[in-house]
N, C-alpha and C. Protein backbone atom coordinates (compact mmCIF):
# COMPACT_ATOMS: atom_id res chain seq x y z
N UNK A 1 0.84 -1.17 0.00
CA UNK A 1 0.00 0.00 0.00
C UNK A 1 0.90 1.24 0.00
N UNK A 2 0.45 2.33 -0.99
CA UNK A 2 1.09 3.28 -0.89
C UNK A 2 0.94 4.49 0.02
N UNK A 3 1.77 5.22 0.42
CA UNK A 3 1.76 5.96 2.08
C UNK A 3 1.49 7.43 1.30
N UNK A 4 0.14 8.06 1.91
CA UNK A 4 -0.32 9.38 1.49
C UNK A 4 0.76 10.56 2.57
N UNK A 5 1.28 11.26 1.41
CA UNK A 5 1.76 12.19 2.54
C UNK A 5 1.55 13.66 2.26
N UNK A 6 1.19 13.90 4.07
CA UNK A 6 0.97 15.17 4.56
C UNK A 6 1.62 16.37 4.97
N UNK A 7 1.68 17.72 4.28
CA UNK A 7 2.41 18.47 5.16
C UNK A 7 1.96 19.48 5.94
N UNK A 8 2.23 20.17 7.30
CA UNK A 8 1.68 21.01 8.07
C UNK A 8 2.56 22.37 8.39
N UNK A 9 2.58 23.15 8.10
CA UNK A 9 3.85 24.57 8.10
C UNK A 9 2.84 25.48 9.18
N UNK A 10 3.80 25.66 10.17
CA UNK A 10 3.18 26.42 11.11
C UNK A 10 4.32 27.71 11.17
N UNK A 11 3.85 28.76 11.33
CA UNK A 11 4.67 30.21 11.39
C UNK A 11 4.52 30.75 12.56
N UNK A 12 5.32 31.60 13.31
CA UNK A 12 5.53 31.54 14.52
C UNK A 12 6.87 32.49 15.42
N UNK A 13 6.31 33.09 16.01
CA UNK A 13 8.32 33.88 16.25
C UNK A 13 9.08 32.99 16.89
N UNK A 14 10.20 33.23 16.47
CA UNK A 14 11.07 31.82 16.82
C UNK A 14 11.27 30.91 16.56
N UNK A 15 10.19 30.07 15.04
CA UNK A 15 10.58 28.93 14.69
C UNK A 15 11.29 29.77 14.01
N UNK A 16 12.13 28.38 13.23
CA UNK A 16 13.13 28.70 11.97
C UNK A 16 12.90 27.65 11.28
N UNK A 17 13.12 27.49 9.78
CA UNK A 17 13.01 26.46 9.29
C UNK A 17 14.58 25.64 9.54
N UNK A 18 14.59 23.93 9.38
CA UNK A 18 15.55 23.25 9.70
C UNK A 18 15.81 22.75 11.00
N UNK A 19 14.79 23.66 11.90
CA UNK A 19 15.53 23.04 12.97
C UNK A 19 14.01 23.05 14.29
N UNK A 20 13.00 23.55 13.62
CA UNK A 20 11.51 22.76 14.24
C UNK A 20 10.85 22.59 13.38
N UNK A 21 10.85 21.50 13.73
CA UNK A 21 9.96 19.72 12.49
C UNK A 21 9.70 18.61 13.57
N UNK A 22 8.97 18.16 12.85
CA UNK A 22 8.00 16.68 13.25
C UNK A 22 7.79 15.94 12.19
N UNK A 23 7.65 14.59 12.64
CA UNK A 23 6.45 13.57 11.42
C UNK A 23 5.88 12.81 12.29
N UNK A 24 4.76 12.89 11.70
CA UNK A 24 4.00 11.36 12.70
C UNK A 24 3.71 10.78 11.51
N UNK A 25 3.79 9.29 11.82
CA UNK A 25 3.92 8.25 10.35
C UNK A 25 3.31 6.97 10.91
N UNK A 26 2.42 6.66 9.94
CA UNK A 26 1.37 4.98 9.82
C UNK A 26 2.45 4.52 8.35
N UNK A 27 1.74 3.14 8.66
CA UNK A 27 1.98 2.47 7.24
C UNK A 27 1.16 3.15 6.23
N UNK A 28 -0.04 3.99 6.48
CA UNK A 28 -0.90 4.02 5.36
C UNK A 28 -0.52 5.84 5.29
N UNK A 29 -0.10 6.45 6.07
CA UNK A 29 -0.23 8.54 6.13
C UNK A 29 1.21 8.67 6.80
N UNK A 30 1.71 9.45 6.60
CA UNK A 30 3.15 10.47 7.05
C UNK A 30 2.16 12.25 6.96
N UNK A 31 1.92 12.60 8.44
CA UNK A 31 2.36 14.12 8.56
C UNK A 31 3.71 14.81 8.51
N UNK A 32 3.92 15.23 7.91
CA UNK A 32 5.52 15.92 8.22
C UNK A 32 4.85 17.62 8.59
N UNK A 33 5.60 17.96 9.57
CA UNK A 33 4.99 19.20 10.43
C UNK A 33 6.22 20.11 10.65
N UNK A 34 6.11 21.51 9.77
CA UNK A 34 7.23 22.36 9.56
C UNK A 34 7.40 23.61 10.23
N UNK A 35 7.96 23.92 11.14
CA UNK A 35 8.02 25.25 11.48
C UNK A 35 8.72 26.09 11.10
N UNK A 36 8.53 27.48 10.79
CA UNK A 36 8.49 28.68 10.54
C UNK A 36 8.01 29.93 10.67
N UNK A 37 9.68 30.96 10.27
CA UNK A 37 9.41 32.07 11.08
C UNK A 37 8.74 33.11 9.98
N UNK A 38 8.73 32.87 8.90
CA UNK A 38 8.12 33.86 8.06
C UNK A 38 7.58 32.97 7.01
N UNK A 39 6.81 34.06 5.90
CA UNK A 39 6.07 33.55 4.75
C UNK A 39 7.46 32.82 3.73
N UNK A 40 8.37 33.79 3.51
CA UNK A 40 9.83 33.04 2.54
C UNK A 40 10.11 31.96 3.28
N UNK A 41 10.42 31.54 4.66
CA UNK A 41 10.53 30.38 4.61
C UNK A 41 9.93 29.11 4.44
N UNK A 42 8.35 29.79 4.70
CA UNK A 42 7.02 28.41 4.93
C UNK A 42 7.24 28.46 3.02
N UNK A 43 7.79 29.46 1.76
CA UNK A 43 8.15 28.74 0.78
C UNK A 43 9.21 27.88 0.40
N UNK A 44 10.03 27.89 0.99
CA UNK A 44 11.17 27.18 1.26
C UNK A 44 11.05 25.85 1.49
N UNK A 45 10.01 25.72 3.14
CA UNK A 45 9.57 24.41 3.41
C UNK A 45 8.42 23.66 2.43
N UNK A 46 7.79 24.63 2.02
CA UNK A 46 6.75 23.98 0.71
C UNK A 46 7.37 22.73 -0.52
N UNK A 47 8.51 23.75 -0.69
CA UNK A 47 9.38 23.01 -1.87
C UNK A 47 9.90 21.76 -1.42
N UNK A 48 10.61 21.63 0.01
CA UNK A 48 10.94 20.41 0.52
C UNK A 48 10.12 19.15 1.11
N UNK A 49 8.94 19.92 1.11
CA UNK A 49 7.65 19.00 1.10
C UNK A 49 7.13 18.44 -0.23
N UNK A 50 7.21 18.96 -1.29
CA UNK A 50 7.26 18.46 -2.50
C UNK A 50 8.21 17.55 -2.66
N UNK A 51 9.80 17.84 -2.26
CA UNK A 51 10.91 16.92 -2.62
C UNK A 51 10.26 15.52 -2.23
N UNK A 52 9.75 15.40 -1.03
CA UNK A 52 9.47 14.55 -0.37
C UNK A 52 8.17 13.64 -0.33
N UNK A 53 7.51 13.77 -1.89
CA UNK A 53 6.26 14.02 -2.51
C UNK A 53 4.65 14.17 -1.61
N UNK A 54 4.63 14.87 -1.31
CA UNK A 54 3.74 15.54 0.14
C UNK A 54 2.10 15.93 -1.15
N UNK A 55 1.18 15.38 -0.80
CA UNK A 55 0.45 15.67 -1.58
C UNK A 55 -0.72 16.77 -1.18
N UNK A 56 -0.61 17.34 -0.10
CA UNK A 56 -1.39 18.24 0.68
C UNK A 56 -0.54 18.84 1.50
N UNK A 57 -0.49 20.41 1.55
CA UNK A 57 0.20 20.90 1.91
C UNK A 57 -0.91 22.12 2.69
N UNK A 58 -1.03 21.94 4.31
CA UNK A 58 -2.09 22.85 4.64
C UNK A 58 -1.10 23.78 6.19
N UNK A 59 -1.49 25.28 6.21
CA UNK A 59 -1.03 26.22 6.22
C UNK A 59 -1.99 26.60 7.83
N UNK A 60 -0.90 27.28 8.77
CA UNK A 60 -2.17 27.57 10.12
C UNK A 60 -2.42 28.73 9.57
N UNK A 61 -3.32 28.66 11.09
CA UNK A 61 -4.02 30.72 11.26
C UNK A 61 -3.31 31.69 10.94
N UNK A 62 -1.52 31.50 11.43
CA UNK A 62 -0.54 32.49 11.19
C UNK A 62 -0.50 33.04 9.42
N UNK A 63 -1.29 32.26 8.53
CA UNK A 63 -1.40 32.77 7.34
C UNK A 63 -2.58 33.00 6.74
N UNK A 64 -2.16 33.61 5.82
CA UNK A 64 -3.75 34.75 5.36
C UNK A 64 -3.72 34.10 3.62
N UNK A 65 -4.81 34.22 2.71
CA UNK A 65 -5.19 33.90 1.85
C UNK A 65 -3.75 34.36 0.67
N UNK A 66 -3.02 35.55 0.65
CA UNK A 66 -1.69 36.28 -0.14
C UNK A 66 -1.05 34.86 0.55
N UNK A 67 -0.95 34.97 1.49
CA UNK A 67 0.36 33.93 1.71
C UNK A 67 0.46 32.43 0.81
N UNK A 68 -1.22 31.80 1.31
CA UNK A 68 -1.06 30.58 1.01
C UNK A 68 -0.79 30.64 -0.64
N UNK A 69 -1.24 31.71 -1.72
CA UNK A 69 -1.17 31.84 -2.69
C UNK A 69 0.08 32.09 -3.52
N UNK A 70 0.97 32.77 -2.39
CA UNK A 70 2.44 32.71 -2.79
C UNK A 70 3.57 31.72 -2.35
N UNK A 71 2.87 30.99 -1.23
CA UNK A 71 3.58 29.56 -1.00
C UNK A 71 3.09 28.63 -2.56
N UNK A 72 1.79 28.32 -2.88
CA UNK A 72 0.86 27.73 -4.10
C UNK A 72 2.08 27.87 -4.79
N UNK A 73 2.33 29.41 -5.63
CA UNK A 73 3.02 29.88 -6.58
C UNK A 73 4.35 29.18 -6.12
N UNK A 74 4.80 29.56 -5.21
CA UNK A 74 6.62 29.13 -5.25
C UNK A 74 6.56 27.52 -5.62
N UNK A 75 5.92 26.55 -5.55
CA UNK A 75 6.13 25.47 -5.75
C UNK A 75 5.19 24.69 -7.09
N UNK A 76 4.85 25.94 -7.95
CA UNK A 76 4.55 25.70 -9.16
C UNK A 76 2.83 24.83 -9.02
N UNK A 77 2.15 24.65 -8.18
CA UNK A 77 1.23 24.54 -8.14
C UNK A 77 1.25 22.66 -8.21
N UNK A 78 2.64 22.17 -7.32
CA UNK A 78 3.07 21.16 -7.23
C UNK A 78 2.21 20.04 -6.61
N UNK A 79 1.87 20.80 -5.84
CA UNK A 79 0.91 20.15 -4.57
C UNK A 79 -0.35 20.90 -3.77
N UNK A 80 -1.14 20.48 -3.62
CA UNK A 80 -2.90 21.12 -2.87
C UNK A 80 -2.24 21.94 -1.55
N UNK A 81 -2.62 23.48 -1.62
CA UNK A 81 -2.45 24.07 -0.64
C UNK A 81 -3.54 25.01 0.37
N UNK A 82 -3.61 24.38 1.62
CA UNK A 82 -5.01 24.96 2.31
C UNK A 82 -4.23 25.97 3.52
N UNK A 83 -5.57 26.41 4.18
CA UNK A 83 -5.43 27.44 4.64
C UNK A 83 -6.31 27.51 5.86
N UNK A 84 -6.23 28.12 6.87
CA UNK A 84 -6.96 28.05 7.63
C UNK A 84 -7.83 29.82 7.53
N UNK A 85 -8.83 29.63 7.19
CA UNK A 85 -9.67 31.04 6.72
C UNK A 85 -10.18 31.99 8.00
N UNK A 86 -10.54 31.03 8.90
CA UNK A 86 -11.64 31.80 9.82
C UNK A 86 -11.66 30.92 11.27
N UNK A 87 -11.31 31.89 12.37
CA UNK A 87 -10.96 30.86 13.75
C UNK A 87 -12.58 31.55 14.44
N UNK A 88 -13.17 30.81 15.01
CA UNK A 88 -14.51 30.99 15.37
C UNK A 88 -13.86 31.32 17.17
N UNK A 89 -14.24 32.58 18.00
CA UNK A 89 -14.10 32.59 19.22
C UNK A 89 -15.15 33.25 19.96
N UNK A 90 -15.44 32.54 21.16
CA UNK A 90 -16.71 33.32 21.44
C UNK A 90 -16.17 34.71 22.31
């Protein structure tokens, strides 16, 4: 069976890319979970989530609709990129 894989880019002060990451991994799904401190790097990590053939590539709150569209763009429209639109608080 072939293993669907996931990626998660979280932005944040203080991450950096390279050096806060995760995966959680089944036989059947791999999350790979990227941290970052800005939009250039969450493109950076996009591309290496592609290397790594990542077929969903979804984006936190820390990004806005421009972002996910210029992460989309940097990786040629390689892989499905989501977004988190709207945080509901009472």
């Amino acid at each position: 069976m072939s293993q669907f894989q996931y990626g998660y880019i979280i932005k944040a002060p203080g991450y950096k890319l390279d050096q806060n990451n995760a995966a959680l991994e089944s036989e059947a799904f791999k999350s790979n979970i990227i941290g970052v401190g800005s939009v250039e790097e969450a493109c950076e990590a996009a591309k290496q989530l592609v290397e790594q053939k990542v077929a969903l590539i979804e984006l936190c709150s820390g990004f806005k609709a421009d972002d996910a569209k210029t992460i989309f763009d940097a990786i040629d429209g390689a892989a499905k990129v989501g977004y988190i639109g709207e945080i509901l608080v009472k």
